[in-house]
C-alpha atoms as a PDB file:
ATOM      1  CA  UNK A   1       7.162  -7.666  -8.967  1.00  0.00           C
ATOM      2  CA  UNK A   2       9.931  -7.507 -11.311  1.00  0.00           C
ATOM      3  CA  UNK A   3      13.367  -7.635 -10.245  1.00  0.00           C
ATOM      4  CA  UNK A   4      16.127  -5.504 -11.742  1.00  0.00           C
ATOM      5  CA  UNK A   5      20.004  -5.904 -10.732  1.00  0.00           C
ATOM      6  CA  UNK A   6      21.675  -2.639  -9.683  1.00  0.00           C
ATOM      7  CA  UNK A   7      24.425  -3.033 -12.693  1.00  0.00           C
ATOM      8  CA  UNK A   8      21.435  -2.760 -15.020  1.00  0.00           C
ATOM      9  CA  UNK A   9      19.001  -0.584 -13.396  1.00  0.00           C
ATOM     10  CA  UNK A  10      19.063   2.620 -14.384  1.00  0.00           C
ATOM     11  CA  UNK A  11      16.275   5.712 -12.749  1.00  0.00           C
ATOM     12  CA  UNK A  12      14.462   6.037 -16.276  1.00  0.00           C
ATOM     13  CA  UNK A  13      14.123   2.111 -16.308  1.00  0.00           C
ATOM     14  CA  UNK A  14      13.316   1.496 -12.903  1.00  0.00           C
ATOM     15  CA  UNK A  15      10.733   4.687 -12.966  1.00  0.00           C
ATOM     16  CA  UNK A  16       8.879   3.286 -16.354  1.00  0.00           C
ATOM     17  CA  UNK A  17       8.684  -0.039 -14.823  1.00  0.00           C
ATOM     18  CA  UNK A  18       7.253   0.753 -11.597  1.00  0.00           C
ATOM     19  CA  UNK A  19       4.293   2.261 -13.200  1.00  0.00           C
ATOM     20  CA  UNK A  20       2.844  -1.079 -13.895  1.00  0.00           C
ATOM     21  CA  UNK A  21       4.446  -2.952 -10.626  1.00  0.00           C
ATOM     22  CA  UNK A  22       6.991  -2.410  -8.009  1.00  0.00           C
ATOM     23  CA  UNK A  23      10.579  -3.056  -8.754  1.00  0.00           C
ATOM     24  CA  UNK A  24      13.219  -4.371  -6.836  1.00  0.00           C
ATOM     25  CA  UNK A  25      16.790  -3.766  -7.352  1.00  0.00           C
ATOM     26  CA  UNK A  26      19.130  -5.755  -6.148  1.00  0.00           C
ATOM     27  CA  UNK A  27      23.146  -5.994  -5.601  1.00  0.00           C
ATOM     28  CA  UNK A  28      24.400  -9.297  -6.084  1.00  0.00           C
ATOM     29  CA  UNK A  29      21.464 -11.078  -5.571  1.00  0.00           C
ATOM     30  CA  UNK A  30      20.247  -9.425  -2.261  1.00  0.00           C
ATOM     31  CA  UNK A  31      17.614  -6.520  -2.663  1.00  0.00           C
ATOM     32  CA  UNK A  32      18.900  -2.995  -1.824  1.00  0.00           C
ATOM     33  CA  UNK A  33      16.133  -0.628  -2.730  1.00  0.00           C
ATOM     34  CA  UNK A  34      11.984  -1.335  -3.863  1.00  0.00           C
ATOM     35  CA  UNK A  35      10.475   1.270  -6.334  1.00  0.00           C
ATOM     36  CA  UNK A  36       7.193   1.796  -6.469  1.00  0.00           C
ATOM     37  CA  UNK A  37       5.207   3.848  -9.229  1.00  0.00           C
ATOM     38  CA  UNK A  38       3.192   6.715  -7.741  1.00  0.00           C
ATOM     39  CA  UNK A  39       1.714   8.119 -11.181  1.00  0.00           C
ATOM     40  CA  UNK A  40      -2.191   8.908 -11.017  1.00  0.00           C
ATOM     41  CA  UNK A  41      -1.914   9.142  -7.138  1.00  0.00           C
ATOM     42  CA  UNK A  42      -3.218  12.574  -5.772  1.00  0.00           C
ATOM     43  CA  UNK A  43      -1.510  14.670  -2.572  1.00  0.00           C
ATOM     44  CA  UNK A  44      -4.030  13.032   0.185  1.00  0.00           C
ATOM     45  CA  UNK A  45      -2.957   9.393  -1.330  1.00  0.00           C
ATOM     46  CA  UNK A  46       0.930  10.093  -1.266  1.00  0.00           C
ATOM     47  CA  UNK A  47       0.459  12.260   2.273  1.00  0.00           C
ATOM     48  CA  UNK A  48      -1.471   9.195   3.750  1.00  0.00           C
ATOM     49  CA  UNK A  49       0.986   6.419   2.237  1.00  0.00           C
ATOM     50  CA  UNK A  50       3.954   8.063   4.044  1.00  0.00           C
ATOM     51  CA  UNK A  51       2.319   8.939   7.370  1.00  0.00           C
ATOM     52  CA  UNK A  52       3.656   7.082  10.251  1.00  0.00           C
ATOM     53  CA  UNK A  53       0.397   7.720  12.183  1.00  0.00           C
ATOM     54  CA  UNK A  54      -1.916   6.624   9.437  1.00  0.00           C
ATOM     55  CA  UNK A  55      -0.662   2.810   9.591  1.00  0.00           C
ATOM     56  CA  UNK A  56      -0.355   2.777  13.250  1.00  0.00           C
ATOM     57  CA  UNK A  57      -4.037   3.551  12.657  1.00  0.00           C
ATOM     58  CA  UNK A  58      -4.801   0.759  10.255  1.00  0.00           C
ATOM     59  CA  UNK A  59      -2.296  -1.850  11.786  1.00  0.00           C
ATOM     60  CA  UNK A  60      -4.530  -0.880  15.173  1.00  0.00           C
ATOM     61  CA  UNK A  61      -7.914  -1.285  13.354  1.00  0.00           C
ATOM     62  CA  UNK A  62      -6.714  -4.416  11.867  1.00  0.00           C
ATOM     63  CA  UNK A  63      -6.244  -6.514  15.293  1.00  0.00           C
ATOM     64  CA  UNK A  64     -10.114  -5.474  16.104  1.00  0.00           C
ATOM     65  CA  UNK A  65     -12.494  -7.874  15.798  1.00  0.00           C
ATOM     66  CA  UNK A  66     -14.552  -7.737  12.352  1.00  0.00           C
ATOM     67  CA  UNK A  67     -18.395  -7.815  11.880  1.00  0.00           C
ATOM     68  CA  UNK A  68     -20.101  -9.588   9.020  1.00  0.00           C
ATOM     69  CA  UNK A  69     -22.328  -7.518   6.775  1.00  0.00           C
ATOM     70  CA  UNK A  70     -25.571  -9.241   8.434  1.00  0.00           C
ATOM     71  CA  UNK A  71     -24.369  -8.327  11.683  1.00  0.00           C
ATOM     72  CA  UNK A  72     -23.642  -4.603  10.981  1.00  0.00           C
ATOM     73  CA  UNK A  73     -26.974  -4.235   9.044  1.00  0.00           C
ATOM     74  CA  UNK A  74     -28.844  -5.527  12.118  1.00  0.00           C
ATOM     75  CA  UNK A  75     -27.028  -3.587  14.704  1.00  0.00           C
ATOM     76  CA  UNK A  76     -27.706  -0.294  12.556  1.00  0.00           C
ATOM     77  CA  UNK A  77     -31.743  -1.581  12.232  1.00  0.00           C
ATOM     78  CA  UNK A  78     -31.864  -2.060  16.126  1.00  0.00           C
ATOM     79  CA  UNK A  79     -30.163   1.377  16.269  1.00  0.00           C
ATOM     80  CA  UNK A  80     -32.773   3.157  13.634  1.00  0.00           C
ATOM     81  CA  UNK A  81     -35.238   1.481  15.499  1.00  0.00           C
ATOM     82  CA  UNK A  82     -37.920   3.597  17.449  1.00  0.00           C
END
């Protein structure tokens, strides 16, 4: 993350940058805004980043317990199964 100070941040800058990784401006020394590069994102990518409902989804999904690889390949053979 590279860090920019407001007094020599300017949009052009701060847009350019962000391509490559997020910026953070600050104003004497404590961060005000992040900027974060969207190029070669498509519609569903930028509609999903900013939807409130999406990451109540994930954050939701992420508190669920996980299953290893072996475990989900033998639970999907025992489902197959005759």
């Amino acid at each position: 993350m590279k860090t920019l100070g407001i007094e020599q941040a300017t949009l052009d800058a701060c847009v350019r940058e962000s391509q490559g990784e997020r910026v953070l401006v600050t104003r004497g020394g404590r961060p005000v805004a992040m900027v974060v590069g969207l190029a070669g994102l498509d519609e569903d990518q930028l509609q999903l980043g900013a939807s409130d409902k999406f990451w109540q989804l994930i954050t939701a999904r992420r508190k669920q317990p996980t299953v290893s690889r072996v475990e989900l390949e033998r639970l999907a053979a025992a489902r197959d199964a005759p």
